[in-house]
Protein backbone atom coordinates (compact mmCIF):
# COMPACT_ATOMS: atom_id res chain seq x y z
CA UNK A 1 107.36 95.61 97.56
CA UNK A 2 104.42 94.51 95.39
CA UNK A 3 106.98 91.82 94.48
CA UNK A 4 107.39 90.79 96.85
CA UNK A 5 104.10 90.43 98.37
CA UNK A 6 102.96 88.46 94.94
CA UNK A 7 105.35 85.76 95.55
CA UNK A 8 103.98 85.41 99.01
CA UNK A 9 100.49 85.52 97.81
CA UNK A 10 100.89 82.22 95.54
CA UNK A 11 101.53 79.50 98.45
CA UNK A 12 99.25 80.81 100.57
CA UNK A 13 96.23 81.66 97.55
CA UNK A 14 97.03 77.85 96.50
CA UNK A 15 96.40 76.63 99.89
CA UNK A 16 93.70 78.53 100.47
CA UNK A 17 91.79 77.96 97.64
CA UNK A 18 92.30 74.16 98.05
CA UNK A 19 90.64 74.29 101.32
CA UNK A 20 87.81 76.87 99.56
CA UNK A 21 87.10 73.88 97.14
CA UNK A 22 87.03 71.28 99.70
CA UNK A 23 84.53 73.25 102.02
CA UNK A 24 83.15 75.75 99.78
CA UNK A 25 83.00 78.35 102.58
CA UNK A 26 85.95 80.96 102.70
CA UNK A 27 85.47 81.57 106.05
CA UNK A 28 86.67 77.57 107.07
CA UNK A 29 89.16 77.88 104.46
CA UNK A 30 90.74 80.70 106.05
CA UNK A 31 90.51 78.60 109.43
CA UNK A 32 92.04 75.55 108.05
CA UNK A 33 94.58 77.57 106.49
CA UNK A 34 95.61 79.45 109.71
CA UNK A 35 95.93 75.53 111.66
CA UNK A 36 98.16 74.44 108.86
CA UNK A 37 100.08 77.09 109.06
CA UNK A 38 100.42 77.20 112.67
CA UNK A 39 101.17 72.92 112.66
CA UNK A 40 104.08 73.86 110.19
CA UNK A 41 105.82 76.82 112.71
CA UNK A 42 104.66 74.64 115.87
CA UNK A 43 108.82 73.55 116.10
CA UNK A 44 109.72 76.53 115.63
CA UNK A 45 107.36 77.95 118.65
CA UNK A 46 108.62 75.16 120.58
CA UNK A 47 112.15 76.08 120.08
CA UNK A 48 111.09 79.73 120.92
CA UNK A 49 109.49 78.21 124.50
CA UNK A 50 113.06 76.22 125.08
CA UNK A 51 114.93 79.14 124.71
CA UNK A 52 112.69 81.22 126.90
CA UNK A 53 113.25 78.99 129.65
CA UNK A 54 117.17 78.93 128.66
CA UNK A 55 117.36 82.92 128.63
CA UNK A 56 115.58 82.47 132.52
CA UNK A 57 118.07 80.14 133.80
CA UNK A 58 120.97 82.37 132.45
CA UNK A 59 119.70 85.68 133.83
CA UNK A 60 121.53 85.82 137.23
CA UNK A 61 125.12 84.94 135.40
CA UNK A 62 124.08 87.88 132.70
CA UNK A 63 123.33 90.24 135.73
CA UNK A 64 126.67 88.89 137.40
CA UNK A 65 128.31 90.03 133.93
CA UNK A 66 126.98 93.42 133.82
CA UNK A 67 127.95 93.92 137.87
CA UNK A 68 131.24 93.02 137.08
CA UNK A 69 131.66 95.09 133.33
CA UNK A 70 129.58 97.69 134.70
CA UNK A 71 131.82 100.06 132.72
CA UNK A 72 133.34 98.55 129.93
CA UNK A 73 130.58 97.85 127.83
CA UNK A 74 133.08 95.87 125.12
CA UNK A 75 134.05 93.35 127.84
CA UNK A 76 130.77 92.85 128.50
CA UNK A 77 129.36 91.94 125.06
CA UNK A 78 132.16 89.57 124.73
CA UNK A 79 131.33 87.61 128.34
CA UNK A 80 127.67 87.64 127.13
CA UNK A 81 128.62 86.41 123.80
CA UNK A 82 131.11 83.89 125.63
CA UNK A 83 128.39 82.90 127.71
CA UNK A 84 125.76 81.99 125.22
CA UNK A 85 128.20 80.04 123.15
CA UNK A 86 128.95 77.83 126.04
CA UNK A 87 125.28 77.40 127.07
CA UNK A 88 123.72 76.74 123.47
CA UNK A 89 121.63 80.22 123.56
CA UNK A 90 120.68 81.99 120.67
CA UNK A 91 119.04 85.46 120.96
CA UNK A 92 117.59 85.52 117.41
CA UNK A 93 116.25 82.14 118.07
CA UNK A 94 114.22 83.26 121.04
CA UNK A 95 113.52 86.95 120.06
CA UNK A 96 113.50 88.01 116.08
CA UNK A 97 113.35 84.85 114.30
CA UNK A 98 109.97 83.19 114.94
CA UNK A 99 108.48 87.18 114.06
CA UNK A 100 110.55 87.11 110.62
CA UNK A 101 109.15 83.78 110.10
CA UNK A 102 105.35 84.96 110.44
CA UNK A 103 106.26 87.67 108.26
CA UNK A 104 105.82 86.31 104.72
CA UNK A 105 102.94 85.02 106.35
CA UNK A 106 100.88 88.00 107.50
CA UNK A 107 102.18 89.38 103.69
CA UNK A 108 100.75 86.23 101.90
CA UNK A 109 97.38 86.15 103.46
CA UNK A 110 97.25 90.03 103.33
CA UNK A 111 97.86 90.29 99.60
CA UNK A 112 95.72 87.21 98.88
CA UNK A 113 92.45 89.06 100.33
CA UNK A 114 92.72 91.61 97.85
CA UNK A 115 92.88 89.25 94.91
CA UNK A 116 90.73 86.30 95.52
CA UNK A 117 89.42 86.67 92.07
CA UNK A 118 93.26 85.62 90.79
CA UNK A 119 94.42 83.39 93.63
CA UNK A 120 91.24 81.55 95.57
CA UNK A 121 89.01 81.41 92.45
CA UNK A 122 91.75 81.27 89.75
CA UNK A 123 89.58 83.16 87.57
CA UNK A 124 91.74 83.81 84.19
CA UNK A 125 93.24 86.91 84.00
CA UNK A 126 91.99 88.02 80.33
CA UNK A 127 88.50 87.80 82.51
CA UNK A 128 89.49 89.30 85.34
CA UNK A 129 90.58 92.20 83.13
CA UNK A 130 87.05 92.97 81.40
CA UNK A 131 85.66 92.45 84.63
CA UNK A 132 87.47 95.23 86.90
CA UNK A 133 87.33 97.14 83.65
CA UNK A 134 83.14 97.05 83.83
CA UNK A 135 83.74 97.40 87.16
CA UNK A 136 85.44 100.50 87.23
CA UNK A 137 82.76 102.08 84.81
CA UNK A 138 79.79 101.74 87.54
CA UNK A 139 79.02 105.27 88.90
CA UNK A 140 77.70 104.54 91.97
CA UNK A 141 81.36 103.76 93.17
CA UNK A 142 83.43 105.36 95.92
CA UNK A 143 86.92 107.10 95.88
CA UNK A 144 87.97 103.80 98.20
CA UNK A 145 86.57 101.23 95.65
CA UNK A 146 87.77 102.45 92.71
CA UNK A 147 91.05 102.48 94.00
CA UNK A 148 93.74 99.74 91.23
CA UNK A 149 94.11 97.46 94.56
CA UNK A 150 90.66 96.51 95.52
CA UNK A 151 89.57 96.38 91.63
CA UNK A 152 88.95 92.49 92.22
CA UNK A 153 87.07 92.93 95.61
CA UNK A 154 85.06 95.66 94.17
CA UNK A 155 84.10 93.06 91.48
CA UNK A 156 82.76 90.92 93.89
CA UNK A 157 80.66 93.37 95.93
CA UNK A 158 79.30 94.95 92.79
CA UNK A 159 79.07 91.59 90.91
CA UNK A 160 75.10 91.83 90.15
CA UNK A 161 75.36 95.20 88.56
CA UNK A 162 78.11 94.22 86.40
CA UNK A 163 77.42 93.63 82.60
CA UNK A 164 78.44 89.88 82.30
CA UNK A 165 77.90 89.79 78.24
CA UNK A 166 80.54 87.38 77.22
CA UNK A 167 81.34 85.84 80.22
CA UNK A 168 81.71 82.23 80.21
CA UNK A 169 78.59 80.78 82.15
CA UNK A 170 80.97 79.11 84.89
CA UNK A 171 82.73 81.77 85.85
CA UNK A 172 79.81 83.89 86.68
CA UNK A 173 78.08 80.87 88.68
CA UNK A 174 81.76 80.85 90.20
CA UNK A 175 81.77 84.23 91.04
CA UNK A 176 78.09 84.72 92.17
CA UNK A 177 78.20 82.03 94.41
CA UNK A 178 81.60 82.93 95.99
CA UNK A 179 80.22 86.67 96.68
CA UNK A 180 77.33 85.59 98.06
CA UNK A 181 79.09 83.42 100.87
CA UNK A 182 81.91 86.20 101.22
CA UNK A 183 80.22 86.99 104.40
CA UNK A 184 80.73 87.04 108.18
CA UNK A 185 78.07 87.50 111.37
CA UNK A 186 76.34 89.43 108.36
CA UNK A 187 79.36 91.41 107.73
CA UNK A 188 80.62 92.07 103.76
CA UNK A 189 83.91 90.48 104.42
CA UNK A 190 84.91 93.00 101.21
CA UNK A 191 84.19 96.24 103.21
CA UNK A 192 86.60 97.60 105.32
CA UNK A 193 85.65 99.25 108.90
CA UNK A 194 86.03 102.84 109.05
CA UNK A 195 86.95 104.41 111.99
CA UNK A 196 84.81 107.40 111.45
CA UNK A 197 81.67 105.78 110.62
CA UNK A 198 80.24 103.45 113.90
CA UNK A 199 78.39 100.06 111.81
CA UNK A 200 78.26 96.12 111.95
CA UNK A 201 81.87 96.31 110.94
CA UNK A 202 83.24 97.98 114.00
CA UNK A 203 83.07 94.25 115.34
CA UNK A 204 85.68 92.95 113.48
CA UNK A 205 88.50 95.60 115.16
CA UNK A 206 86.73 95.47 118.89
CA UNK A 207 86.94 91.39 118.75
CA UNK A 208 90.53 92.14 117.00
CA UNK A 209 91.50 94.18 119.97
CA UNK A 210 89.60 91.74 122.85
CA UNK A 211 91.77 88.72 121.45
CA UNK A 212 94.80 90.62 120.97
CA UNK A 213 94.59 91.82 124.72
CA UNK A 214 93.83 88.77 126.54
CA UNK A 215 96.95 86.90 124.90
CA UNK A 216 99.43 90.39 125.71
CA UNK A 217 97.87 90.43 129.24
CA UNK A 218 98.54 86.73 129.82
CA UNK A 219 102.15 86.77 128.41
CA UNK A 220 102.72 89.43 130.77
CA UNK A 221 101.47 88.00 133.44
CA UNK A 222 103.19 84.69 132.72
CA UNK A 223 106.36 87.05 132.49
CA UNK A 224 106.50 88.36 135.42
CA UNK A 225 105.49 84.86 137.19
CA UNK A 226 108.81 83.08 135.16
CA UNK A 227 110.99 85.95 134.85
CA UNK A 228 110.60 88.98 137.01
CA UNK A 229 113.55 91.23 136.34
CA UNK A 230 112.61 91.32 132.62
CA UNK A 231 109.15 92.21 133.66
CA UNK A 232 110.48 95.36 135.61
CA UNK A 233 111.35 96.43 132.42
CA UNK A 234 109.36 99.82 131.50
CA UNK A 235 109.14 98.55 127.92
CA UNK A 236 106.93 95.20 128.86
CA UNK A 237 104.20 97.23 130.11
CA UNK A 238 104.06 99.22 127.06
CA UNK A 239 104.15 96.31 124.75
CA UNK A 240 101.16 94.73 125.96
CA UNK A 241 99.06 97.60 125.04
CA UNK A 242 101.00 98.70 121.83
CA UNK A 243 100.12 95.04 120.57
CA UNK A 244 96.55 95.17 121.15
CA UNK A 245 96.59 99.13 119.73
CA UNK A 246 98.32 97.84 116.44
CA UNK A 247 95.93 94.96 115.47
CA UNK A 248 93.04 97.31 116.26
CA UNK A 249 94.93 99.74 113.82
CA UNK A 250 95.24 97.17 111.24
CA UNK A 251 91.48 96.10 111.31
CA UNK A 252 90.54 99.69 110.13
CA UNK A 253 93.34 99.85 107.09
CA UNK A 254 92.20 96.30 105.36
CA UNK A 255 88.86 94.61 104.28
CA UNK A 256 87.03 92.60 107.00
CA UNK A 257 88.62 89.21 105.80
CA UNK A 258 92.00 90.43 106.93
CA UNK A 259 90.97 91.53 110.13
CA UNK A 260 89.07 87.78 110.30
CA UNK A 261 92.62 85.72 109.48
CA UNK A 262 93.90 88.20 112.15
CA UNK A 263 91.20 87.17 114.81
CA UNK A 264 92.12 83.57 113.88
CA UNK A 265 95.32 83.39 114.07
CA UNK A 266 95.27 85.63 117.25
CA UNK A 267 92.78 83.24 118.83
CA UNK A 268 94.87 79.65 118.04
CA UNK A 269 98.04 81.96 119.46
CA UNK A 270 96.83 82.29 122.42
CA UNK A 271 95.57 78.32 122.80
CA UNK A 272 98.92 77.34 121.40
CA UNK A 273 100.57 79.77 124.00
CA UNK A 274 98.24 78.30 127.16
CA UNK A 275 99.18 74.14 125.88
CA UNK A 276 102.99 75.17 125.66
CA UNK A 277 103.45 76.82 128.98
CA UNK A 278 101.41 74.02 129.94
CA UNK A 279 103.60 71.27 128.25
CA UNK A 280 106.82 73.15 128.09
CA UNK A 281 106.84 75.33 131.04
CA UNK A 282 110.26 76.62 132.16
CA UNK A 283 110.30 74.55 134.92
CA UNK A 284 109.43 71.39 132.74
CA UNK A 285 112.34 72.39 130.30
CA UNK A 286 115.20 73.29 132.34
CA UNK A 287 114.82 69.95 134.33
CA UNK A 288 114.92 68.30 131.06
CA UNK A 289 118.19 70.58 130.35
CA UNK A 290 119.57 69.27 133.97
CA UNK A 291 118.88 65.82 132.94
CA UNK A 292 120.92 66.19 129.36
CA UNK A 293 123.41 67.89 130.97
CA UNK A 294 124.05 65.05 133.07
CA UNK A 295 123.50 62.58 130.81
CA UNK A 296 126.14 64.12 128.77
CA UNK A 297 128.74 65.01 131.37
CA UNK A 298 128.85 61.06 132.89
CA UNK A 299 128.82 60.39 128.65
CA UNK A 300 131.88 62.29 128.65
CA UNK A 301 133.46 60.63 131.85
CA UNK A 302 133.10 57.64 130.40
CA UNK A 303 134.79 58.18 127.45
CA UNK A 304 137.72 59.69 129.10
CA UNK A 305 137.28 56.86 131.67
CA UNK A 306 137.63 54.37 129.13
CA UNK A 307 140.47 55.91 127.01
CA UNK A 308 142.61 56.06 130.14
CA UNK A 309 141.98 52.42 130.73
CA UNK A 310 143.12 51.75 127.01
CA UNK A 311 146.13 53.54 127.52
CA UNK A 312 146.94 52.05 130.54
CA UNK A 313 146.50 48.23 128.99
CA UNK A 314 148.85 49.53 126.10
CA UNK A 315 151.35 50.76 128.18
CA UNK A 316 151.49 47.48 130.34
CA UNK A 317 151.86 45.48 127.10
């Protein structure tokens, strides 16, 4: 697993850090980051939007499917399967994939935040080293920061009281500087809230939770406005709380500049959602689909139409 999260890390340290140098504040590179990324997996959330408004329009043939299988649940799967071939529809498309494609995302920026030292600041590792080393030695530390993963972020919040002898100059003006901006509404980005001690940091998971709420609540809404029969479904209502729950749950596990990135990318979610159902509503798609349908059946006509005609002027030669 720590693998794998290390070749996530590298794209998304690179990019980050090239927005750090261009802006010199972490929390705009994080921003900028979180837009790029989103620009890149816009098709892909457009394709999600198509087939939501696909998987509406075929709902009353899939309930006509299960009526008439009721009991033979291998006849059914095969109509279904039948049925989405003909129309084009992809479940994974519309479900699973676009998650699996946030994935190495969410891993990326995740593993990143714990070693900014390596990845945002490309501080050389032989450096690095002495550093968590010294680090490490402090005795004013807690269990938490003397755990091996947060050795780099408990560099950065400890950085004055390190021993710097025979550190290179520009890698301690590097470092200073960087630890002095790592900072958020006042927040120590390197902290992490704890849910049994109420402080400045509780913010991060309450405006975690707010953001993650208002997006679940609209989709749900929107759901039961575009699709109703899904909404019935028990399951709905329990997802848009369980969402909200989990990124609240998440802000308490990593340092503040996770739960940040999450806030961000939460936030531009929910503005991408609003301009998509606003630009690609289901009734604005499955006209469109109506139109290339019919576009493509007269193509079809026509090209029947005219190799008929061909035959018939070969057969009167």
């Amino acid at each position: 697993m720590e693998f794998i999260r290390e070749i996530f890390s590298i794209p998304f340290g690179y990019l980050i850090g090239f927005f750090y140098n261009l802006t010199d504040n972490y929390i705009l590179s994080l921003l900028f980051m979180t837009i790029a990324v989103k620009l890149v997996l816009l098709p892909s959330s457009i394709k999600q939007q198509k087939s939501m408004a696909k998987s509406q329009r075929l709902q009353p043939k899939i309930r006509r499917i299960k009526e008439k299988y009721a009991n033979d649940q291998r006849k059914q799967q095969e109509a279904m399967n039948e049925l989405y071939s003909r129309e084009g529809y992809s479940s994974m498309t519309g479900g699973c994939l676009p998650m699996l494609i946030t994935l190495p995302v969410m891993m990326g920026v995740y593993a990143v935040n714990y070693k900014l030292l390596s990845y945002v600041l490309r501080i050389p590792q032989d450096i690095i080293t002495i550093l968590t080393e010294r680090a490490s030695a402090l005795s004013n530390l807690g269990t938490y920061e003397k755990q091996a993963f947060r050795q780099e972020l408990t560099v950065i919040s400890h950085f004055k009281e390190l021993d710097l002898t025979g550190i290179p100059s520009e890698y301690v003006t590097k470092i200073s500087d960087f630890a002095e901006k790592f900072k958020f509404l006042g927040m120590n980005l390197e902290e992490t809230p704890q849910a049994k001690v109420f402080n400045v940091l509780w913010l991060i998971p309450i405006l975690t939770g707010l953001a993650s709420l208002a997006m679940a609540l609209y989709s749900y809404v929107r759901q039961r406005k575009t699709n109703p029969e899904m909404a019935k479904n028990p399951s709905m209502g329990c997802m848009t709380f369980m969402s909200p729950a989990m990124s609240i749950w998440f802000s308490f596990l990593f340092p503040a500049s996770v739960g940040v990135y999450i806030i961000m990318s939460t936030v531009l979610s929910f503005i991408q959602m609003i301009i998509l159902n606003h630009t690609h509503s289901p009734k604005k798609v499955l006209a469109r689909l109506m139109v290339d349908e019919t576009i493509n059946h007269r193509a079809k006509e026509n090209i029947v139409k005219n190799v008929a005609e061909t035959l018939n002027e070969d057969s009167e030669k």
